[in-house]
Structure formats: structure tokens, C-alpha cells
N, C-alpha and C. Protein backbone atom coordinates (compact mmCIF):
# COMPACT_ATOMS: atom_id res chain seq x y z
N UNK A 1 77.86 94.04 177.53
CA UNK A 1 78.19 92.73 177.05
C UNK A 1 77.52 92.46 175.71
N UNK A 2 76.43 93.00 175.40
CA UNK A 2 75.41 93.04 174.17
C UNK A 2 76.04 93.33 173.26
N UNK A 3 76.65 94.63 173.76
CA UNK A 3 77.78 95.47 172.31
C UNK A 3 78.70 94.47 172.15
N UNK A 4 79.50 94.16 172.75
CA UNK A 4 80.45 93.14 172.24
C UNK A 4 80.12 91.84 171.53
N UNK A 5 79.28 91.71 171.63
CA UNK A 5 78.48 90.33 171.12
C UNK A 5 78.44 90.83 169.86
N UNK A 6 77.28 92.13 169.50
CA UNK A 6 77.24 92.52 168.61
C UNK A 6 78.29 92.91 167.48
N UNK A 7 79.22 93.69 167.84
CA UNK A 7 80.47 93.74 166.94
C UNK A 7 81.16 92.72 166.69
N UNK A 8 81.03 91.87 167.76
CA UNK A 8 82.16 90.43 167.50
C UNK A 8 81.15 89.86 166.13
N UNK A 9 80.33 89.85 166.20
CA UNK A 9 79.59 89.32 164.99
C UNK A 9 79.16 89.68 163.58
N UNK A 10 79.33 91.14 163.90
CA UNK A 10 79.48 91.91 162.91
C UNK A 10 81.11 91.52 162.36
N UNK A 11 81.99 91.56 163.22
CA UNK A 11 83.55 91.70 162.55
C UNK A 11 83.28 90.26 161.83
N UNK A 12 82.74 89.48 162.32
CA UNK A 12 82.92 88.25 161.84
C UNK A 12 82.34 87.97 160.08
N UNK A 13 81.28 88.50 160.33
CA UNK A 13 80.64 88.49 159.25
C UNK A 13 80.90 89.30 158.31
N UNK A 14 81.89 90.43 158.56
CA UNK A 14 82.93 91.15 157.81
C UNK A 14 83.61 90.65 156.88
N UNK A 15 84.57 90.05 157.87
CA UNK A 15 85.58 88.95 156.94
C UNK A 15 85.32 88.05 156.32
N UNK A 16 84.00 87.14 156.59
CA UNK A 16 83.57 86.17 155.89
C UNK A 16 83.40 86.67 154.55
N UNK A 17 82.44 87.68 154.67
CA UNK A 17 82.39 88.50 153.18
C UNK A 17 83.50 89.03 152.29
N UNK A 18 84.57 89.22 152.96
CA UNK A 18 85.85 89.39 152.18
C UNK A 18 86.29 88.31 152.18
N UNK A 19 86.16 86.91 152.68
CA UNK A 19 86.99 85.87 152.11
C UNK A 19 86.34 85.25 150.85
N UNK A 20 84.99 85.25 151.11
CA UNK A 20 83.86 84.66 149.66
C UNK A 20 84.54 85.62 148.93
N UNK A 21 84.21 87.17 148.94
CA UNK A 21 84.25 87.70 147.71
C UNK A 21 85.65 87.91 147.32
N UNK A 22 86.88 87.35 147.63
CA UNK A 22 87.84 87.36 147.33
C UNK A 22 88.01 86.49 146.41
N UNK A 23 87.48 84.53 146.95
CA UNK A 23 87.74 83.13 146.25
C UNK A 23 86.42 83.93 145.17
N UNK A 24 85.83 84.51 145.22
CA UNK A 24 85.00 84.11 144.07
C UNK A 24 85.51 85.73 143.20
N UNK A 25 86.16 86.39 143.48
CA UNK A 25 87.22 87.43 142.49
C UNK A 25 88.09 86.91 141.82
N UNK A 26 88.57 85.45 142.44
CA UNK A 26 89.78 85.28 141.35
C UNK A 26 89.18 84.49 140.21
N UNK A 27 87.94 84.00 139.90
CA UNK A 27 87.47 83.27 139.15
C UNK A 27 87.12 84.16 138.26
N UNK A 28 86.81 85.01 138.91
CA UNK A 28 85.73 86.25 137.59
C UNK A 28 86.83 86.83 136.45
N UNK A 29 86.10 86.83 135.96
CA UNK A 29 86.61 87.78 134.73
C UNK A 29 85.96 88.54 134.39
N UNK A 30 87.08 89.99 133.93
CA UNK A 30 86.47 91.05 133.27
C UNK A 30 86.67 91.48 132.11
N UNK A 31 85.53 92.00 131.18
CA UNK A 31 85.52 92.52 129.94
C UNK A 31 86.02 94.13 129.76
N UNK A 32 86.79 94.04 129.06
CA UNK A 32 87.35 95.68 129.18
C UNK A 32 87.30 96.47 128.12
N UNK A 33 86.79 97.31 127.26
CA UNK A 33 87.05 97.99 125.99
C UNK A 33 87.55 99.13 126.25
N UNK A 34 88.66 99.16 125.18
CA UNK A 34 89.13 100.03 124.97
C UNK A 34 88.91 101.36 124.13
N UNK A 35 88.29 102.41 125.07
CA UNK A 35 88.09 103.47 124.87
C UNK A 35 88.16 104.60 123.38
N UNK A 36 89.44 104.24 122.94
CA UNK A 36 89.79 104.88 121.45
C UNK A 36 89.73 103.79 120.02
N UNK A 37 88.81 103.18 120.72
CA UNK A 37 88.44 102.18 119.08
C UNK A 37 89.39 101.07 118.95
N UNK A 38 89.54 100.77 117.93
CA UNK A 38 90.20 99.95 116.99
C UNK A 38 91.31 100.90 115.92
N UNK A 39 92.51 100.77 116.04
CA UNK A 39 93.44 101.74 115.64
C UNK A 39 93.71 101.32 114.67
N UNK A 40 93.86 102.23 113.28
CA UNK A 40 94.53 101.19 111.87
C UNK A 40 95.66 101.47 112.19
N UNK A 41 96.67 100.43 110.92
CA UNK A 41 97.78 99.88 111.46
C UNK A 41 98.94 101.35 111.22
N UNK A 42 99.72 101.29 111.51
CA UNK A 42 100.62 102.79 111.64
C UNK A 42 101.16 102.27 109.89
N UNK A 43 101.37 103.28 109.24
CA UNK A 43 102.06 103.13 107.48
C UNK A 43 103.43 103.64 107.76
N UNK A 44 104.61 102.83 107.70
CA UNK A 44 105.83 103.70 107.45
C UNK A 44 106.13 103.88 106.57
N UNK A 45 106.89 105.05 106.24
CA UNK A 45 107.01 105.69 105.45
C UNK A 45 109.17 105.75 105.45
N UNK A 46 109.76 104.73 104.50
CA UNK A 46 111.00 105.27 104.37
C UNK A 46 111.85 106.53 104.32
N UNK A 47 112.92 106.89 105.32
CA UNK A 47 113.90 107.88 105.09
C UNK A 47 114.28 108.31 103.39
N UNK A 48 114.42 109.28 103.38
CA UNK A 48 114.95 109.35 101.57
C UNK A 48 116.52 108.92 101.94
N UNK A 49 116.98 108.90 100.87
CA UNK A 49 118.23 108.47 100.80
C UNK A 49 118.97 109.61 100.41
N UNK A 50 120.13 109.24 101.11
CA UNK A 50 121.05 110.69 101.92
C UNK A 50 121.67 111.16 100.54
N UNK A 51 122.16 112.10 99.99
CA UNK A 51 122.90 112.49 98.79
C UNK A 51 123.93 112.39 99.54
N UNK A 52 125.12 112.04 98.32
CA UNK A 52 126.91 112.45 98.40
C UNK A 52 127.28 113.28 98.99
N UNK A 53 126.32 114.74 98.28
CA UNK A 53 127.23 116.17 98.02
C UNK A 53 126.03 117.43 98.43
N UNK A 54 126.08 118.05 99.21
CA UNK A 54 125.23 119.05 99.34
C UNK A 54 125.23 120.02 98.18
N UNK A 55 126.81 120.08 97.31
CA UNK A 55 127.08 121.19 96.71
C UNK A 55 126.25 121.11 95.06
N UNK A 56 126.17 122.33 94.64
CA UNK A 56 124.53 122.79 93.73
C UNK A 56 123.32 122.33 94.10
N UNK A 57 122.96 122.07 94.90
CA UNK A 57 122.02 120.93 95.81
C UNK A 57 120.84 122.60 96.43
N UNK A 58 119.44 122.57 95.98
CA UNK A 58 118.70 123.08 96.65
C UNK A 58 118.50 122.79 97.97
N UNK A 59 118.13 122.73 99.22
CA UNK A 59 117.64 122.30 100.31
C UNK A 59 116.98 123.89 100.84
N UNK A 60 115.73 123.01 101.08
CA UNK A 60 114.84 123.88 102.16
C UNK A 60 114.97 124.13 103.38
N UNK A 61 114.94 124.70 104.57
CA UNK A 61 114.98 125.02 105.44
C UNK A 61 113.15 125.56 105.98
N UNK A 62 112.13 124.97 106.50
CA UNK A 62 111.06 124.94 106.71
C UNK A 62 110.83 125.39 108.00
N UNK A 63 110.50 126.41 108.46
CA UNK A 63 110.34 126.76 109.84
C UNK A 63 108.74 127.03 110.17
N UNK A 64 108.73 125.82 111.04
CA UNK A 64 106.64 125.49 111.46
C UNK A 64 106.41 126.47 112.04
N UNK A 65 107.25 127.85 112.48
CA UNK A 65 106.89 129.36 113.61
C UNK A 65 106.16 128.33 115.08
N UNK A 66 106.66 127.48 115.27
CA UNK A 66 106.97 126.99 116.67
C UNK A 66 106.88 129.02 117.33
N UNK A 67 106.24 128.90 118.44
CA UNK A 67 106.49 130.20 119.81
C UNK A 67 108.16 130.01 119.91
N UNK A 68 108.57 131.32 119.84
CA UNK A 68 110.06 132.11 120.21
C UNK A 68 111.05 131.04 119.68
N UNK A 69 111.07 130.65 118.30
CA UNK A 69 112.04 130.17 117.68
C UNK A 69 112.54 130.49 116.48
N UNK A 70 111.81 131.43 116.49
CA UNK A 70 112.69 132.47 114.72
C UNK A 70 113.77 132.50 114.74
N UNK A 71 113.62 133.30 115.78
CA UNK A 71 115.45 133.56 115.91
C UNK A 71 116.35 132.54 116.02
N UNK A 72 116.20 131.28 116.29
CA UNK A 72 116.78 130.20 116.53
C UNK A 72 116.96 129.63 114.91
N UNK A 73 116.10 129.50 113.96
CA UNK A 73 115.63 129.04 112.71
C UNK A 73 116.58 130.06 111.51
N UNK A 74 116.43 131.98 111.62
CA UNK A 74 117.14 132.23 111.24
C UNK A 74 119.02 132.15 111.44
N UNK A 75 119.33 132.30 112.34
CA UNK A 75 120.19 131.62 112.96
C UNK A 75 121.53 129.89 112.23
N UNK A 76 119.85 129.79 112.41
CA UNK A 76 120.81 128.08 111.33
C UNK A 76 120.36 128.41 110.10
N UNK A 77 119.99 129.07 109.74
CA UNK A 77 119.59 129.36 108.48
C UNK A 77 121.28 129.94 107.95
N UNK A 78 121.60 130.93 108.40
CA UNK A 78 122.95 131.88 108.36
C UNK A 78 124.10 130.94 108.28
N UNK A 79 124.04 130.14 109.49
CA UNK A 79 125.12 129.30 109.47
C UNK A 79 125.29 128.47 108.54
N UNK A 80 124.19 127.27 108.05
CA UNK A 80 124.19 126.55 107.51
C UNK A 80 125.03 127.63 105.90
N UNK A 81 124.38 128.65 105.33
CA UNK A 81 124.43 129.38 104.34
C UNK A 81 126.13 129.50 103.93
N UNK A 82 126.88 129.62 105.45
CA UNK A 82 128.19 130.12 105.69
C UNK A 82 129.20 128.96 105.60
N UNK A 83 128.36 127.42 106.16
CA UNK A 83 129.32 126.60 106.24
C UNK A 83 129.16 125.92 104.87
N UNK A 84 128.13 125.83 104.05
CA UNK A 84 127.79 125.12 102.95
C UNK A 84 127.59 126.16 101.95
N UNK A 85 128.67 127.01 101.75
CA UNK A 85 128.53 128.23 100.45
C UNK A 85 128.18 127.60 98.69
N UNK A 86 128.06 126.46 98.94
CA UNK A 86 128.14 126.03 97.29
C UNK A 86 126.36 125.36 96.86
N UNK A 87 125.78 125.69 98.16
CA UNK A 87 124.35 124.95 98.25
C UNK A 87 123.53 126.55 98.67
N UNK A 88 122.50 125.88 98.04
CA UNK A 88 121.29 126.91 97.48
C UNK A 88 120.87 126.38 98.56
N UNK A 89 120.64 127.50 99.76
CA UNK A 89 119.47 127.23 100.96
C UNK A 89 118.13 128.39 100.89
N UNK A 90 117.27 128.06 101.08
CA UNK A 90 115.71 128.82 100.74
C UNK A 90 115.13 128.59 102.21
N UNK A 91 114.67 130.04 102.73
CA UNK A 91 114.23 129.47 104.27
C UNK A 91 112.46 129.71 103.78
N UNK A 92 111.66 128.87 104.20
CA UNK A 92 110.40 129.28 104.52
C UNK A 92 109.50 128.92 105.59
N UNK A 93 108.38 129.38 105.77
CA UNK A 93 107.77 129.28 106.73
C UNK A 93 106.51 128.50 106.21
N UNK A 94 106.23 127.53 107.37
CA UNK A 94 104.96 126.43 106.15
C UNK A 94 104.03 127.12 106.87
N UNK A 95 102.76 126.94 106.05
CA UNK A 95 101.47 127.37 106.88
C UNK A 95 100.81 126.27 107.81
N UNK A 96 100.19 127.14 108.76
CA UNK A 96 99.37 126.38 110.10
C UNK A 96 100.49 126.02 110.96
N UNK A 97 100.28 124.94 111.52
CA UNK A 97 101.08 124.56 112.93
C UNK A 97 101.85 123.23 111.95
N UNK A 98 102.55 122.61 112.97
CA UNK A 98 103.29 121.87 112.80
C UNK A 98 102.37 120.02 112.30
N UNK A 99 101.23 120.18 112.59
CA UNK A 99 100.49 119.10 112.08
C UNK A 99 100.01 119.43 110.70
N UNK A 100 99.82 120.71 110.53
CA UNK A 100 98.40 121.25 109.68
C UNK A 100 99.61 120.96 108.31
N UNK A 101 98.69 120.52 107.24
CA UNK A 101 99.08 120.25 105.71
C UNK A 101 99.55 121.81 105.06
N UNK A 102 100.54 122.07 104.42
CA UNK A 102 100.72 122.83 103.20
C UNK A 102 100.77 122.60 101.99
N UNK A 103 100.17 122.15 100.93
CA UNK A 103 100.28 121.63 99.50
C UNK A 103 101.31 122.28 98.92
N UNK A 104 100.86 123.73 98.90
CA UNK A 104 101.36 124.83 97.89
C UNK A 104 103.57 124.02 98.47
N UNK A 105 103.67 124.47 99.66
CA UNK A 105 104.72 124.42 100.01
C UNK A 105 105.52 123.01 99.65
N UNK A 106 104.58 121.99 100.14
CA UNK A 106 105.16 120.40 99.30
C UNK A 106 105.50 120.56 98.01
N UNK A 107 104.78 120.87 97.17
CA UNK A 107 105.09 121.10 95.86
C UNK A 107 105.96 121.64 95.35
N UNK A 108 106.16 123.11 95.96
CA UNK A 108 107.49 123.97 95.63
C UNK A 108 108.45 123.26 96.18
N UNK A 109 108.79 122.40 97.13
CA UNK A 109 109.58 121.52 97.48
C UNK A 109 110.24 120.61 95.99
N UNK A 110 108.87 119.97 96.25
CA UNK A 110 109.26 118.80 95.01
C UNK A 110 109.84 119.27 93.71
N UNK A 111 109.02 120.54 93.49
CA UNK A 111 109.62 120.59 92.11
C UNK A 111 111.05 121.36 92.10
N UNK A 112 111.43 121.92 93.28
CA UNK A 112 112.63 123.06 93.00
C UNK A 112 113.50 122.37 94.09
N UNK A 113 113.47 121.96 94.95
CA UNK A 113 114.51 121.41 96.04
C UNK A 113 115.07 120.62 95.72
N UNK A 114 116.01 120.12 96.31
CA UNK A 114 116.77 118.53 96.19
C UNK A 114 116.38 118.14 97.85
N UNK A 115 116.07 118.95 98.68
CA UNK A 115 116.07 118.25 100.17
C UNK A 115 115.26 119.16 101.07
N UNK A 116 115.17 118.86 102.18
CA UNK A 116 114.12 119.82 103.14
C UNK A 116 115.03 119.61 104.70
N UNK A 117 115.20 120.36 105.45
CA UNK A 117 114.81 120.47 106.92
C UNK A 117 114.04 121.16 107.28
N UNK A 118 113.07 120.39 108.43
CA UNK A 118 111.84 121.02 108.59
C UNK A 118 112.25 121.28 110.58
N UNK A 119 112.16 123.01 110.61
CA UNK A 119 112.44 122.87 112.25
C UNK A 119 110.97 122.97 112.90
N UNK A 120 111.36 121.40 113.65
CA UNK A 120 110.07 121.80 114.35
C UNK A 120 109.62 122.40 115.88
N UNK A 121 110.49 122.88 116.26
CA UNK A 121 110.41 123.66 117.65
C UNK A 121 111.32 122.56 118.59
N UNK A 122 111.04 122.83 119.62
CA UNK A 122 111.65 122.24 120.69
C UNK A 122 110.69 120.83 122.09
């Protein structure tokens, strides 16, 4: 009969404690920071504007060597060459990965291209 006494009072005093700390949860508030700082604001950067005419028109063809997509890159490289015979296509390969900067390659862009596709894998 002791035990029952005992647990009945225990259960009791259970719930009491979850009903306080419930009414007094919805009052609280919490402070939260966010983990990765303070983010500056994103810069967009406009589309170029589309040309008329592909034809005498340099365009690059930029392949980042993405894993097992050469062949995919040369590929449209050929085609593009076949369907657009009057346009100068140049295939290259930029250095580093697909984040990493190439100067040398921007540049030869700018000064000799009229346009770029850049494949970036899948």
C-alpha cells in the first residue's frame, strides 16, 4: 500500500512539473545565433546581351574537366562546329575546378571571343 502511495505521488508531482514548466515555456524566449555570421548582400551580376547572329562571331566553348565529361564536351564541341559552320568555335579547358579563378583564360576570352559557354558538368 506504501508503494502505491508512493508512485501516486510521485506521478503527481510529475505532471505538476510539466504543467509549470510548460505555462512558464510559453513566456520564455530564446536567443538564437546564427552560426555562419552575418552574410554580405549577394551582387548580381547582369546576363550579357544575346547577339543577332552567331555568324563570324568567336565563341568559346570552356570545359571545367568536370569527372567523365570530355567526351560529352567534345561532342558538343563537333556538333555545335557542324551546325554553326560560319562561327569560329575554340574549345578550352579552364584551370582548377569549376569554382577556382583563371585570369589568363578570362582575358583570352575578352580580348578574342565574342561569347563563352562554359560546361559545367552535370
Amino acid at each position: 500500500m506504501r508503494n502505491r502511495a508512493c508512485r501516486l505521488s510521485l506521478n503527481i508531482f510529475f505532471l505538476a512539473s510539466l504543467c509549470v514548466g510548460f505555462m512558464l515555456a510559453q513566456d520564455a524566449k530564446i536567443a538564437v545565433m546564427n552560426p555562419r555570421g552575418i552574410q554580405p548582400q549577394i551582387r548580381q551580376i547582369p546576363m550579357a546581351t544575346r547577339p543577332a547572329t552567331l555568324d563570324g562571331k568567336t565563341i568559346y566553348l570552356v570545359d571545367t574537366r568536370y569527372p567523365r565529361t570530355r567526351e560529352f564536351v567534345e561532342a558538343l564541341f563537333t556538333v555545335l562546329k557542324q551546325r554553326y559552320p560560319k562561327t569560329n568555335w575554340v574549345l578550352r579547358d579552364k584551370f582548377g575546378g569549376y569554382v577556382d579563378d583563371d585570369p589568363k583564360l578570362w582575358a583570352e576570352i575578352k580580348e578574342k571571343g565574342d561569347g563563352m559557354i562554359m560546361a559545367t558538368g552535370h
